[in-house]
PDB file of N, CA and C in Angstrom:
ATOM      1  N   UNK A   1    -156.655-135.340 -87.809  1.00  0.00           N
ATOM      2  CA  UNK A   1    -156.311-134.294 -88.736  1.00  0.00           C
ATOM      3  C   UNK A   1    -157.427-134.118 -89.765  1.00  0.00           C
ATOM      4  N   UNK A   2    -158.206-135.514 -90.413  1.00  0.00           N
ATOM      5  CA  UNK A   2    -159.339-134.958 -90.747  1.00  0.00           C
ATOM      6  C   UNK A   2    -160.669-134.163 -90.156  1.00  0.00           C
ATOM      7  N   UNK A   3    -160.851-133.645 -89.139  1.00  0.00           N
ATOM      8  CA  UNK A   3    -161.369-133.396 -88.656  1.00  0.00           C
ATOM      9  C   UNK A   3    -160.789-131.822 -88.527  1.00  0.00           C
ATOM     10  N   UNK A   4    -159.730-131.544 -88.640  1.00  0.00           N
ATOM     11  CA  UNK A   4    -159.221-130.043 -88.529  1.00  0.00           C
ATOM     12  C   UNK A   4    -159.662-129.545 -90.178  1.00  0.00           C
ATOM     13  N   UNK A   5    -158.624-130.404 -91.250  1.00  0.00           N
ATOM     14  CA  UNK A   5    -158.947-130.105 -92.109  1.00  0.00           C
ATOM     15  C   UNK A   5    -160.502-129.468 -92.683  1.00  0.00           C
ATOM     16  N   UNK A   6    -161.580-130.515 -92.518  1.00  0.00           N
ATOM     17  CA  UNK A   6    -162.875-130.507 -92.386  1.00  0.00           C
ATOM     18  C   UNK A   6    -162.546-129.439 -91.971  1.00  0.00           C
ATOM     19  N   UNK A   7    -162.820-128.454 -90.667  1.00  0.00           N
ATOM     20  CA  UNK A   7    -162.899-127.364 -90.091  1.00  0.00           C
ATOM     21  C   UNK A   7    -162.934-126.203 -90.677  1.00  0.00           C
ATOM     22  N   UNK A   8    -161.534-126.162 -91.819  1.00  0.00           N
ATOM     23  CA  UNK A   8    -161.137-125.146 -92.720  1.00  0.00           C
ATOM     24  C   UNK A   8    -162.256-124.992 -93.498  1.00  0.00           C
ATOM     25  N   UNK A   9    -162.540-126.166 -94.346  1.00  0.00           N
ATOM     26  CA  UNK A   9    -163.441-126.321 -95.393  1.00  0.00           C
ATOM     27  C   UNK A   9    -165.100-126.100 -94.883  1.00  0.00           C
ATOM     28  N   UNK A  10    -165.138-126.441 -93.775  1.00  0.00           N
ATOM     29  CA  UNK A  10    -166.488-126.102 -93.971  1.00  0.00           C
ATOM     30  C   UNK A  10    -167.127-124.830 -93.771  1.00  0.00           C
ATOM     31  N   UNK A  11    -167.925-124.347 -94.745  1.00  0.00           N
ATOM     32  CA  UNK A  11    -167.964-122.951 -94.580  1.00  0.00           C
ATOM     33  C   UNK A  11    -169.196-121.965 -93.766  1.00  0.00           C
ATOM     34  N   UNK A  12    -170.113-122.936 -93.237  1.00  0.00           N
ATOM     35  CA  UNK A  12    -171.132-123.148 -91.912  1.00  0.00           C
ATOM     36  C   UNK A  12    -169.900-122.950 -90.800  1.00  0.00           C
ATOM     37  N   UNK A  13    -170.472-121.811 -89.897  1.00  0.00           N
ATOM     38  CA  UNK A  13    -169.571-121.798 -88.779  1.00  0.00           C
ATOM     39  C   UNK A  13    -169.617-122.456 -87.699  1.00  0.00           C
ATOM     40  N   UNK A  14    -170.875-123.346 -87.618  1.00  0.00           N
ATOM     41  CA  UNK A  14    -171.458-123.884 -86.751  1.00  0.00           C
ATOM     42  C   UNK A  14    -171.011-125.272 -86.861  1.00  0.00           C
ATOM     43  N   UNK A  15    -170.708-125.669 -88.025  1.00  0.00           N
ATOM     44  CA  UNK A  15    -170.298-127.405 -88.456  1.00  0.00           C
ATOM     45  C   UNK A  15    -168.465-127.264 -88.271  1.00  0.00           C
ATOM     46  N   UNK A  16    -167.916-125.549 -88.451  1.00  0.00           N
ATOM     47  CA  UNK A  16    -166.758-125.896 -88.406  1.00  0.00           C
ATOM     48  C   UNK A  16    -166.194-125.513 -87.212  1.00  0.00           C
ATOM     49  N   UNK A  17    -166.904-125.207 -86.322  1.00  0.00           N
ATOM     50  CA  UNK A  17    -166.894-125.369 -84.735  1.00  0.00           C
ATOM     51  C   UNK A  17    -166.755-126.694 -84.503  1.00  0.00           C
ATOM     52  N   UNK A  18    -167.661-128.021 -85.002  1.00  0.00           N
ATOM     53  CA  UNK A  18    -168.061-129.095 -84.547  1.00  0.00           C
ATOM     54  C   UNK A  18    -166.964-129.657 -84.877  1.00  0.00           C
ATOM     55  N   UNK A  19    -166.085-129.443 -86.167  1.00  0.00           N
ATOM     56  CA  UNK A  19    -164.876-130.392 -86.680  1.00  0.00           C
ATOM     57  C   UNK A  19    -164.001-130.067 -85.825  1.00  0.00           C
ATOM     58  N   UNK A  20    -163.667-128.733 -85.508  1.00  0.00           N
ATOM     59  CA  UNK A  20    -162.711-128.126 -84.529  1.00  0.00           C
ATOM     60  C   UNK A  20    -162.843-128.612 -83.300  1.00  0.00           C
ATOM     61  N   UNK A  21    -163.605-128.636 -82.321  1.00  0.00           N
ATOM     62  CA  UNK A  21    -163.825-129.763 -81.395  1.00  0.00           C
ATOM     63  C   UNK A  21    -164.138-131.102 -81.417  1.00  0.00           C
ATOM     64  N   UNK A  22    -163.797-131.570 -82.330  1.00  0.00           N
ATOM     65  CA  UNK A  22    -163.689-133.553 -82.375  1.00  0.00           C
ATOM     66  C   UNK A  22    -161.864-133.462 -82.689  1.00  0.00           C
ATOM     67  N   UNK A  23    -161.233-132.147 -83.592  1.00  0.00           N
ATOM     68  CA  UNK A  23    -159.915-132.192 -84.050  1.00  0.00           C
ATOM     69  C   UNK A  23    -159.503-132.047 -82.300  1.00  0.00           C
ATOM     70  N   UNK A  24    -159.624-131.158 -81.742  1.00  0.00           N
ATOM     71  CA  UNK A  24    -159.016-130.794 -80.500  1.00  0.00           C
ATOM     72  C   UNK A  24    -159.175-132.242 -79.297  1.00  0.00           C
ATOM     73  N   UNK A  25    -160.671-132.433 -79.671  1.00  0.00           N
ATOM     74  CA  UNK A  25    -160.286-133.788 -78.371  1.00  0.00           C
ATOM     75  C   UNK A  25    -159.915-134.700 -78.695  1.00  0.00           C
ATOM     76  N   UNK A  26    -159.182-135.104 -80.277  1.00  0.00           N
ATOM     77  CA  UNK A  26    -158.539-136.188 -80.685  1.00  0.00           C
ATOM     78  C   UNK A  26    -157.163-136.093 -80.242  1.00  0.00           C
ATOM     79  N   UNK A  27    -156.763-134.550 -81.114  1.00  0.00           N
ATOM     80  CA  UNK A  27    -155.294-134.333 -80.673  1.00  0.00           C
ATOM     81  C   UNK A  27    -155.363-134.303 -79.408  1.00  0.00           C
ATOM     82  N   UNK A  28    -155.804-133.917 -78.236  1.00  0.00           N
ATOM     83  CA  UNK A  28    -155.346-133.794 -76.625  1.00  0.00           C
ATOM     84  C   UNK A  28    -155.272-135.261 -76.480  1.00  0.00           C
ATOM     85  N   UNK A  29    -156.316-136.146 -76.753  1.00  0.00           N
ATOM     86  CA  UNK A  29    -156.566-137.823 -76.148  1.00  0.00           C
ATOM     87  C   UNK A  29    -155.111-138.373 -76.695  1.00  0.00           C
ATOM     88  N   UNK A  30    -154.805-138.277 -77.695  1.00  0.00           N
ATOM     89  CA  UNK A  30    -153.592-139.023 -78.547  1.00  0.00           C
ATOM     90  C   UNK A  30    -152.322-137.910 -77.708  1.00  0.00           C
ATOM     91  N   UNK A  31    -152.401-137.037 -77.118  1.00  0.00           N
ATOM     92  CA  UNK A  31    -151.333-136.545 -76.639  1.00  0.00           C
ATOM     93  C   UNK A  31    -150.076-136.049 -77.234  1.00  0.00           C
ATOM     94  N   UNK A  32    -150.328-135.820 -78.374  1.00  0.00           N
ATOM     95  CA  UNK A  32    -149.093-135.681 -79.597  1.00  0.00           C
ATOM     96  C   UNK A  32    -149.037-133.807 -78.982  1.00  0.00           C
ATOM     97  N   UNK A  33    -148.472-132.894 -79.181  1.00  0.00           N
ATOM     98  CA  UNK A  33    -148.527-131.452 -78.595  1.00  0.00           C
ATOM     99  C   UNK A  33    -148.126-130.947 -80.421  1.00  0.00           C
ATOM    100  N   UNK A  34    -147.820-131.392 -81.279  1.00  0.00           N
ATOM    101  CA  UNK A  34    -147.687-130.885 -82.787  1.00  0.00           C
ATOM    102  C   UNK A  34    -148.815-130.521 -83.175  1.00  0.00           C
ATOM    103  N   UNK A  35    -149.604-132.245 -82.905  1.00  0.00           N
ATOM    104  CA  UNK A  35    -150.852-131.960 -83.721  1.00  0.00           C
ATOM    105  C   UNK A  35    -151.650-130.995 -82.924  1.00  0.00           C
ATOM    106  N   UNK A  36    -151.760-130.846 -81.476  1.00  0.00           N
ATOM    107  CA  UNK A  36    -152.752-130.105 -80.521  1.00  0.00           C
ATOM    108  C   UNK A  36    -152.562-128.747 -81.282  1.00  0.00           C
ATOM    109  N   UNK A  37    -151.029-128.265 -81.187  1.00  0.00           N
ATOM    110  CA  UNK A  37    -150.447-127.116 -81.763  1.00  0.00           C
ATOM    111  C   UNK A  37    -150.921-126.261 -82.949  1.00  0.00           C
ATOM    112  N   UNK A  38    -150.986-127.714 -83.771  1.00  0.00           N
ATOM    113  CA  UNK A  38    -151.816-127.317 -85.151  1.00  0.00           C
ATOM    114  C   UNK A  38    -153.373-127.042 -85.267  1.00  0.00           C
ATOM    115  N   UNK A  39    -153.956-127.558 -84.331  1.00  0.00           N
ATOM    116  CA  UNK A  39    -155.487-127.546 -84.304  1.00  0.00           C
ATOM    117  C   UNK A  39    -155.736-126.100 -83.626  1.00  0.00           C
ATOM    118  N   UNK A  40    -154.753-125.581 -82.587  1.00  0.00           N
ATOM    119  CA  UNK A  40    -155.031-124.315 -82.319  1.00  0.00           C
ATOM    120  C   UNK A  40    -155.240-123.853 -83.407  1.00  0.00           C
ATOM    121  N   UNK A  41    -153.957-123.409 -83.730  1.00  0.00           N
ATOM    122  CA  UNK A  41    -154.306-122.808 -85.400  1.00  0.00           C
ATOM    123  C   UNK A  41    -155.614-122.620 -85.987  1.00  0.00           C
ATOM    124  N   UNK A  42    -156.420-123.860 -85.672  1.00  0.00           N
ATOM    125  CA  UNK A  42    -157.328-124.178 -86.835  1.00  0.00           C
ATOM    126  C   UNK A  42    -158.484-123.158 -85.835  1.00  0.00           C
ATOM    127  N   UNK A  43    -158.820-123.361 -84.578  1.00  0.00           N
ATOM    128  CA  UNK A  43    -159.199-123.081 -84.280  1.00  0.00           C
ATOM    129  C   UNK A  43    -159.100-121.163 -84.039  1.00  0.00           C
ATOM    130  N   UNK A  44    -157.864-121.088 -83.714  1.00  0.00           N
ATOM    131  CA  UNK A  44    -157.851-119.330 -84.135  1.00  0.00           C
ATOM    132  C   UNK A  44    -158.220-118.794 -85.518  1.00  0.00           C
ATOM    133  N   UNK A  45    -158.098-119.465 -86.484  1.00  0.00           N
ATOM    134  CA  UNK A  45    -158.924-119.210 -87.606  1.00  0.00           C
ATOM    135  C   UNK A  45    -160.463-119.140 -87.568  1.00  0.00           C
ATOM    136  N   UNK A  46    -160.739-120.183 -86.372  1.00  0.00           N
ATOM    137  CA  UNK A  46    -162.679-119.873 -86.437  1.00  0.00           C
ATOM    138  C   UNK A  46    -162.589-118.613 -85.327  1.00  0.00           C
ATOM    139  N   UNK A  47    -161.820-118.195 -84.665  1.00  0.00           N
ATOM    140  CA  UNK A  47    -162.302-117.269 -83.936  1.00  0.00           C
ATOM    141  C   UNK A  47    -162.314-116.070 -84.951  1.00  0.00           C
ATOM    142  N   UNK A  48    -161.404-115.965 -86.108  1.00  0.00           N
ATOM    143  CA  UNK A  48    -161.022-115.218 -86.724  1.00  0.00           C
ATOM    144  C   UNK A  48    -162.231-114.942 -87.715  1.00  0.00           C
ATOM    145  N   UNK A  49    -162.371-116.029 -88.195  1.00  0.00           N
ATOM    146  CA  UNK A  49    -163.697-115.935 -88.946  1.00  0.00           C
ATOM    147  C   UNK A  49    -165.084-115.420 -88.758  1.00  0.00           C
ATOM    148  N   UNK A  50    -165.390-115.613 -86.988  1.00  0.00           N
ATOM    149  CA  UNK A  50    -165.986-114.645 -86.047  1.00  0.00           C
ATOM    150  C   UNK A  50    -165.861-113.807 -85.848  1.00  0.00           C
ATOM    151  N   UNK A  51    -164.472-112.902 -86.165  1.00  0.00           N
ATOM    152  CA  UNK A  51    -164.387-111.426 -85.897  1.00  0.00           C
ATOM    153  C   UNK A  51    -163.805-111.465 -84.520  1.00  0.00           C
ATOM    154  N   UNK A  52    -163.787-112.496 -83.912  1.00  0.00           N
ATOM    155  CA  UNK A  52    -162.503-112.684 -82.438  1.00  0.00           C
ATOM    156  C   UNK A  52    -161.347-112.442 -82.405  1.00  0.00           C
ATOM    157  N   UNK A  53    -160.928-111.533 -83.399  1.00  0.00           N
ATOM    158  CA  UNK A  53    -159.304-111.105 -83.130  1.00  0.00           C
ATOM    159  C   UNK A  53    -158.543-110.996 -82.070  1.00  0.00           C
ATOM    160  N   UNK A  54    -158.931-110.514 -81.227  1.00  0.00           N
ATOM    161  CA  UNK A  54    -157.961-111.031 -79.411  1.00  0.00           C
ATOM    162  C   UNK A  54    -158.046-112.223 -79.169  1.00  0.00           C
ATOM    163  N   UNK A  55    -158.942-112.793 -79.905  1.00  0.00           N
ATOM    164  CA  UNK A  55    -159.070-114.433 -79.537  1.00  0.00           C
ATOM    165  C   UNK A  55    -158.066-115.287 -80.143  1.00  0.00           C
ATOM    166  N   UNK A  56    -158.195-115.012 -81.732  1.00  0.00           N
ATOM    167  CA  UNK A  56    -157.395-115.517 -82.647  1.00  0.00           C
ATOM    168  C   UNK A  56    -155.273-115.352 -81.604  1.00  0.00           C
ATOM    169  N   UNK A  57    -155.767-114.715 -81.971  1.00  0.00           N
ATOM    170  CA  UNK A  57    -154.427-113.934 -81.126  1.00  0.00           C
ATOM    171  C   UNK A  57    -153.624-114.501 -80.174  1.00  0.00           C
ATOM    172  N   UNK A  58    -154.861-114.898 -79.196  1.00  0.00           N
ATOM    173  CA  UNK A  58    -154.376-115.527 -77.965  1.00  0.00           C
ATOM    174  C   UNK A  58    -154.143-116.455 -78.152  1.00  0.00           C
ATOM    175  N   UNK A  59    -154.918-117.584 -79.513  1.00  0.00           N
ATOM    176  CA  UNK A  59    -154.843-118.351 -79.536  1.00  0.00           C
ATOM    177  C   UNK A  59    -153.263-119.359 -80.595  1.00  0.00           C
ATOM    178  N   UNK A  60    -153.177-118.017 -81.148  1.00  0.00           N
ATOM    179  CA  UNK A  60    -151.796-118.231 -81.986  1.00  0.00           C
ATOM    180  C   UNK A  60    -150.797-118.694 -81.226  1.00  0.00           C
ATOM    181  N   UNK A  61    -150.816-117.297 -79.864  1.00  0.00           N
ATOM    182  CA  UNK A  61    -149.887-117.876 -78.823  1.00  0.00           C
ATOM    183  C   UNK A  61    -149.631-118.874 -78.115  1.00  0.00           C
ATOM    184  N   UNK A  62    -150.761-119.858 -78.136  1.00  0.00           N
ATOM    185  CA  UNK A  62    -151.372-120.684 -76.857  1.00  0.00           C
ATOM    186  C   UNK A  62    -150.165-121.610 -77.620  1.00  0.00           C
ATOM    187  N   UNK A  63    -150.820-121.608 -79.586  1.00  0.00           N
ATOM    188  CA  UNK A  63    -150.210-122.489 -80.103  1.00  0.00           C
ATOM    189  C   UNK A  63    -148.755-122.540 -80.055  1.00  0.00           C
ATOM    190  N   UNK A  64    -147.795-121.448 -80.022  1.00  0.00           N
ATOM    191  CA  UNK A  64    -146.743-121.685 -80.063  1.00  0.00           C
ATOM    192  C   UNK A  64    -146.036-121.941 -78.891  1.00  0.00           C
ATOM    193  N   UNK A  65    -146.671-121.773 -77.636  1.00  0.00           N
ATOM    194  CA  UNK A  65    -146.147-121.893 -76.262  1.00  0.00           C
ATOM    195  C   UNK A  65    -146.618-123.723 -76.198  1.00  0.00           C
ATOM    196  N   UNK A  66    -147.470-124.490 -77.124  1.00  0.00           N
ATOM    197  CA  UNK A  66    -147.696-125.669 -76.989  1.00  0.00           C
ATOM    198  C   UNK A  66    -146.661-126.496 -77.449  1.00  0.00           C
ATOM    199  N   UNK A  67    -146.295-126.081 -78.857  1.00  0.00           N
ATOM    200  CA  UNK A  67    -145.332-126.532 -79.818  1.00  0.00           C
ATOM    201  C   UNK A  67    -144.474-126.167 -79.523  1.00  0.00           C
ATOM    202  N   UNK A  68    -143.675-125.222 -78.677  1.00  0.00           N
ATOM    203  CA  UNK A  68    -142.441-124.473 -78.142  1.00  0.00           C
ATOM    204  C   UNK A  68    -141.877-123.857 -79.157  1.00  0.00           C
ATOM    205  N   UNK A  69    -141.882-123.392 -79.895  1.00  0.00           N
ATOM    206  CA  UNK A  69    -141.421-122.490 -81.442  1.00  0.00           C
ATOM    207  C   UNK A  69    -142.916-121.886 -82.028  1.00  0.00           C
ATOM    208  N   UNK A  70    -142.544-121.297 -82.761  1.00  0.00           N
ATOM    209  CA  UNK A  70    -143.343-120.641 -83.898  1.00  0.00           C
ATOM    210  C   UNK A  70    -143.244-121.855 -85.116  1.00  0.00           C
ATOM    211  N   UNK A  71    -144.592-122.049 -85.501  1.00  0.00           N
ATOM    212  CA  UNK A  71    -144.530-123.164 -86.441  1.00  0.00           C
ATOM    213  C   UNK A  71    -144.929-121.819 -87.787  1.00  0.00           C
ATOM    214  N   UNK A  72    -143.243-121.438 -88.586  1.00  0.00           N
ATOM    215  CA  UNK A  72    -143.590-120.723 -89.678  1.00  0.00           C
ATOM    216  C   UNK A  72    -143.916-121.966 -91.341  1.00  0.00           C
ATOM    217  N   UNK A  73    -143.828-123.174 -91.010  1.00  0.00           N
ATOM    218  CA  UNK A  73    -143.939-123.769 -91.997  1.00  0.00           C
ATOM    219  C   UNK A  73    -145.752-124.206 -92.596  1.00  0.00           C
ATOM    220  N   UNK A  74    -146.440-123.135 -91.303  1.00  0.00           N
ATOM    221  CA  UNK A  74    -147.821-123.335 -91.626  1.00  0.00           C
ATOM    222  C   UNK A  74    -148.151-121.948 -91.753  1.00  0.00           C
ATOM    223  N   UNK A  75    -149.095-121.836 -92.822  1.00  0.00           N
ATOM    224  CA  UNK A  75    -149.277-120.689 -93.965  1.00  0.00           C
ATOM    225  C   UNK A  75    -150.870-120.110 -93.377  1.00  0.00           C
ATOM    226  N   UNK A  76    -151.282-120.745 -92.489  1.00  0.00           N
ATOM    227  CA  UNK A  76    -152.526-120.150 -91.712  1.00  0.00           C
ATOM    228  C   UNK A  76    -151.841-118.813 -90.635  1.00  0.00           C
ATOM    229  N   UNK A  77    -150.922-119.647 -89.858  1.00  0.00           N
ATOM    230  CA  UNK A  77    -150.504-119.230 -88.582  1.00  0.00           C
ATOM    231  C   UNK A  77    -150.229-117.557 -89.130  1.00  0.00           C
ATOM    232  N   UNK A  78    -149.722-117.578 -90.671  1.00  0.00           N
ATOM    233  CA  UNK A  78    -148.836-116.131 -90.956  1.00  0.00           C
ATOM    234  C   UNK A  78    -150.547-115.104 -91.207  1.00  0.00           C
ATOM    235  N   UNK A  79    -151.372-115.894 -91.914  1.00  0.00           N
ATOM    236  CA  UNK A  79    -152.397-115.421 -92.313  1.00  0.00           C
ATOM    237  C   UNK A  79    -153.300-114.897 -91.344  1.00  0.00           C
ATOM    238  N   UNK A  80    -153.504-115.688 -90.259  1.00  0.00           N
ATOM    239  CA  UNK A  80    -154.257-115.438 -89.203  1.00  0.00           C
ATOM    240  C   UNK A  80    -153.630-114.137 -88.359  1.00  0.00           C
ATOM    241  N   UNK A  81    -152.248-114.026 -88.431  1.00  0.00           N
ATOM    242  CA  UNK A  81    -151.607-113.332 -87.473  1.00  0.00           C
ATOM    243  C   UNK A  81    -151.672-112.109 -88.065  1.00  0.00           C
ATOM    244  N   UNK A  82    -151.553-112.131 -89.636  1.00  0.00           N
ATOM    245  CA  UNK A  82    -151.583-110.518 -90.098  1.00  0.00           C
ATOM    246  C   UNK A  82    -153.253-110.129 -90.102  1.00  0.00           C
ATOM    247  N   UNK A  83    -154.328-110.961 -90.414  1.00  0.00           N
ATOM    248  CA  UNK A  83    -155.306-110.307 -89.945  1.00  0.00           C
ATOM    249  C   UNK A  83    -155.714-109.656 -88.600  1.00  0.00           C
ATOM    250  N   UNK A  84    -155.250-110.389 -87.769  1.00  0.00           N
ATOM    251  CA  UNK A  84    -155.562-109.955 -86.171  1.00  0.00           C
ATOM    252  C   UNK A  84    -154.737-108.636 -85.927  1.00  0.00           C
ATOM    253  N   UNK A  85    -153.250-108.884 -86.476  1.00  0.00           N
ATOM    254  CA  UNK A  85    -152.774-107.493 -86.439  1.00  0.00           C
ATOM    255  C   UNK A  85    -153.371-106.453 -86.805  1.00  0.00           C
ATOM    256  N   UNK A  86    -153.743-106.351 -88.132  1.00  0.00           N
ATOM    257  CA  UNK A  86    -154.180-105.259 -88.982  1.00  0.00           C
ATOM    258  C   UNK A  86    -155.246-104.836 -88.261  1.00  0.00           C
ATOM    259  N   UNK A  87    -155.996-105.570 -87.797  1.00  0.00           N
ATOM    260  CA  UNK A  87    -157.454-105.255 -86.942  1.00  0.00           C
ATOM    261  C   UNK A  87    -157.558-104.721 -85.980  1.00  0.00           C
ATOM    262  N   UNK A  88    -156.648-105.366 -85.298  1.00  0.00           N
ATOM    263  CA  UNK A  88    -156.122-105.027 -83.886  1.00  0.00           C
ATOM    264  C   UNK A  88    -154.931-103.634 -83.114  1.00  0.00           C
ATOM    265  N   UNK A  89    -153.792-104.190 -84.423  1.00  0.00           N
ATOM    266  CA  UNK A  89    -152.772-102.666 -84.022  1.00  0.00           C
ATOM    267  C   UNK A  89    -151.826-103.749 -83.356  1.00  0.00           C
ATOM    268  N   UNK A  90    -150.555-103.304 -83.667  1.00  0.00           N
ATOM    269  CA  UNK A  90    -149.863-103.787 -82.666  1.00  0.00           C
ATOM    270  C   UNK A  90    -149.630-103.937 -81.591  1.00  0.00           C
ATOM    271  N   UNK A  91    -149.719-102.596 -80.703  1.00  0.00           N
ATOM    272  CA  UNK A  91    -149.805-102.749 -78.920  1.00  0.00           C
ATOM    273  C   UNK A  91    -151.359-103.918 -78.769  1.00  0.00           C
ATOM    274  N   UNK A  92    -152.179-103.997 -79.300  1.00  0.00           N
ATOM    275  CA  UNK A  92    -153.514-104.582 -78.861  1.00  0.00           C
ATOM    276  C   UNK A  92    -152.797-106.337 -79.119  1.00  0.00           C
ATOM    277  N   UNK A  93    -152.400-106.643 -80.201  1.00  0.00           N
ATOM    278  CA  UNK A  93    -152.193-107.802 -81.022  1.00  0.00           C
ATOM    279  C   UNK A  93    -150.779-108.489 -79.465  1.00  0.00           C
ATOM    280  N   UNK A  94    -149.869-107.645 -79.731  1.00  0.00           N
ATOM    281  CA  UNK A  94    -148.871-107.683 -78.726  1.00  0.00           C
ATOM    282  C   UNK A  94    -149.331-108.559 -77.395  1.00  0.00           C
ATOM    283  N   UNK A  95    -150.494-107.443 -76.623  1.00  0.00           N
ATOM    284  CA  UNK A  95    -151.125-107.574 -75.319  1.00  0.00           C
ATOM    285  C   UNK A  95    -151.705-109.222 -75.447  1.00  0.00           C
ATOM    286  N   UNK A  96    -152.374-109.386 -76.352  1.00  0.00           N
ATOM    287  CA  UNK A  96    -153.280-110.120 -76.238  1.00  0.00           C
ATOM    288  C   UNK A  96    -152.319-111.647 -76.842  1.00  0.00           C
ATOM    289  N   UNK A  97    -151.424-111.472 -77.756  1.00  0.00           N
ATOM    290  CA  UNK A  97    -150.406-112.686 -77.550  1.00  0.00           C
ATOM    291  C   UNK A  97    -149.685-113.276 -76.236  1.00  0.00           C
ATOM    292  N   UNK A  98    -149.496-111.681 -75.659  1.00  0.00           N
ATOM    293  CA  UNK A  98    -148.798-112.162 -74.501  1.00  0.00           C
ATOM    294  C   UNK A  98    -149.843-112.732 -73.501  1.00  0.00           C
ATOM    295  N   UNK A  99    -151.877-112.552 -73.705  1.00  0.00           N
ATOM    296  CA  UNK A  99    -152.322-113.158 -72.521  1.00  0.00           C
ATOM    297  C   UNK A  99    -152.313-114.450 -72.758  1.00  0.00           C
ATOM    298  N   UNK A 100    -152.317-114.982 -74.511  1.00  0.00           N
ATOM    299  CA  UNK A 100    -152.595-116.065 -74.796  1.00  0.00           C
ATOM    300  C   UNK A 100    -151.533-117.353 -74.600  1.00  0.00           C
ATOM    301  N   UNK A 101    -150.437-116.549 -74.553  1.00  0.00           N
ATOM    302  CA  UNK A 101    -148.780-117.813 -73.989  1.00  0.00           C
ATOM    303  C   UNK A 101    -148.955-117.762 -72.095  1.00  0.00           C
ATOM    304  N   UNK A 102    -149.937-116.914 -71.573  1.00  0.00           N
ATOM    305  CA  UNK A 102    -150.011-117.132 -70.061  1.00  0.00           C
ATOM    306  C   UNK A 102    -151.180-118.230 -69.529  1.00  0.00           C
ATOM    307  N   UNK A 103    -152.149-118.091 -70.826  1.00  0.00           N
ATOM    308  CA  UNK A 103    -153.689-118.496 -70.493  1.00  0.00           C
ATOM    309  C   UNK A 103    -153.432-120.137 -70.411  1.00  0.00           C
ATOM    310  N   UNK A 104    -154.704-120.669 -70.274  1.00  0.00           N
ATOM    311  CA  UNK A 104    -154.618-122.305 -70.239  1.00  0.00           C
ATOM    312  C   UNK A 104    -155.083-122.538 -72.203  1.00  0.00           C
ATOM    313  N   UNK A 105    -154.382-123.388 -72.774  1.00  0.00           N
ATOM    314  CA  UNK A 105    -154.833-123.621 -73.739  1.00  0.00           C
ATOM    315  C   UNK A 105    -156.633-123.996 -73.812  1.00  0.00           C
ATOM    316  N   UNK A 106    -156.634-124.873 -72.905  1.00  0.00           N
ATOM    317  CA  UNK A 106    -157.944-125.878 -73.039  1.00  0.00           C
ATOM    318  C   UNK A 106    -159.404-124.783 -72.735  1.00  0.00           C
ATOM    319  N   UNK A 107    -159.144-124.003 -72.155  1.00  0.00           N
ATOM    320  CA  UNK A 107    -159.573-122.487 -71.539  1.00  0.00           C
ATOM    321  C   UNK A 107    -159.723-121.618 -72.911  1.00  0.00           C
ATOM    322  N   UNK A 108    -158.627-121.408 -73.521  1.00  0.00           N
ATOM    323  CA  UNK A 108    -159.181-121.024 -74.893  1.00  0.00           C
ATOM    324  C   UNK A 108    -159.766-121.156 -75.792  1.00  0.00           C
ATOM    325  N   UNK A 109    -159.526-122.419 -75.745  1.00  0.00           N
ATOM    326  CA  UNK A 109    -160.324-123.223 -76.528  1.00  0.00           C
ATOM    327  C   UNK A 109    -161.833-123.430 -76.536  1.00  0.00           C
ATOM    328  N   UNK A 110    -162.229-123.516 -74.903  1.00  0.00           N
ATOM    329  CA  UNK A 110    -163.652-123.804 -74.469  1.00  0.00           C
ATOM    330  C   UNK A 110    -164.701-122.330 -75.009  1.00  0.00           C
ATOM    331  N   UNK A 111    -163.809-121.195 -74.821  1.00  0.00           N
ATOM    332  CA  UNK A 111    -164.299-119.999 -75.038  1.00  0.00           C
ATOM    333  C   UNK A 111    -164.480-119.980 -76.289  1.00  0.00           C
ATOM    334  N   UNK A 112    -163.581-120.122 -77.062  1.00  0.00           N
ATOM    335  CA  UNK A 112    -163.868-120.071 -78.699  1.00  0.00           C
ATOM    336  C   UNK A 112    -165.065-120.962 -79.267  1.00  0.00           C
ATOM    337  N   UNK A 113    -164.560-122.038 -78.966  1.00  0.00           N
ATOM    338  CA  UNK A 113    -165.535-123.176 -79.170  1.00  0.00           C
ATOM    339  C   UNK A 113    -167.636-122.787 -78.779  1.00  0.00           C
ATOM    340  N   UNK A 114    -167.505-122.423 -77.722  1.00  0.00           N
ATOM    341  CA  UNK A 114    -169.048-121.900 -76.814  1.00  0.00           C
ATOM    342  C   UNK A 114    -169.311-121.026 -77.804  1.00  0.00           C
ATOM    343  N   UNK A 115    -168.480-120.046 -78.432  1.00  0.00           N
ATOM    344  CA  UNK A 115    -169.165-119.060 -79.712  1.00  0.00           C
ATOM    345  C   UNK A 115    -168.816-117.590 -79.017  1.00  0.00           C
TER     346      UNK A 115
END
């Protein structure tokens, strides 16, 4: 989780790529699906921060099809989701949630992550 955190904070997109992938292969190795859940998050925020809004998107979904609910008790997930909307439109935001609850998480991830 330090390593997600880190992620947020660092404001180099390139270092908070690097936290985001040490957060992701910690949470997958430890096998917990909360924390994996949460690191999406973190990680649809760097896509977001990139201007990847279908990414972000997909990746919101990935997260909640990981965690099996919508995790509303995290204040990114709402943040991330109304930017991608607003950007995106609803039919676009819609489409692209629904590719992201079909896609492979780890697949999303690799894409975001590569830049």
């Amino acid at each position: 989780m330090r390593h997600d955190l880190l992620g947020y904070l660092a404001e180099d997109l390139d270092d908070a790529c690097e936290h985001r992938a040490a957060a992701i292969q910690a949470a997958s190795e430890a096998g917990h699906p909360l924390a994996s859940a949460q690191v999406l998050v973190g990680i649809a925020d760097l896509a977001l921060r990139r201007d990847q809004y279908e990414q972000a998107a997909r990746l919101l979904a990935a997260s909640t099809t990981v965690r099996g609910l919508p995790d509303r008790s995290q204040p990114d997930m709402a943040r991330i989701e109304q930017a991608a909307r607003r950007r995106l439109g609803d039919k676009r935001f819609t489409e692209a949630t629904h590719e992201g609850a079909q896609a492979s998480w780890r697949e999303l991830v690799a894409v975001t992550l590569a830049g």
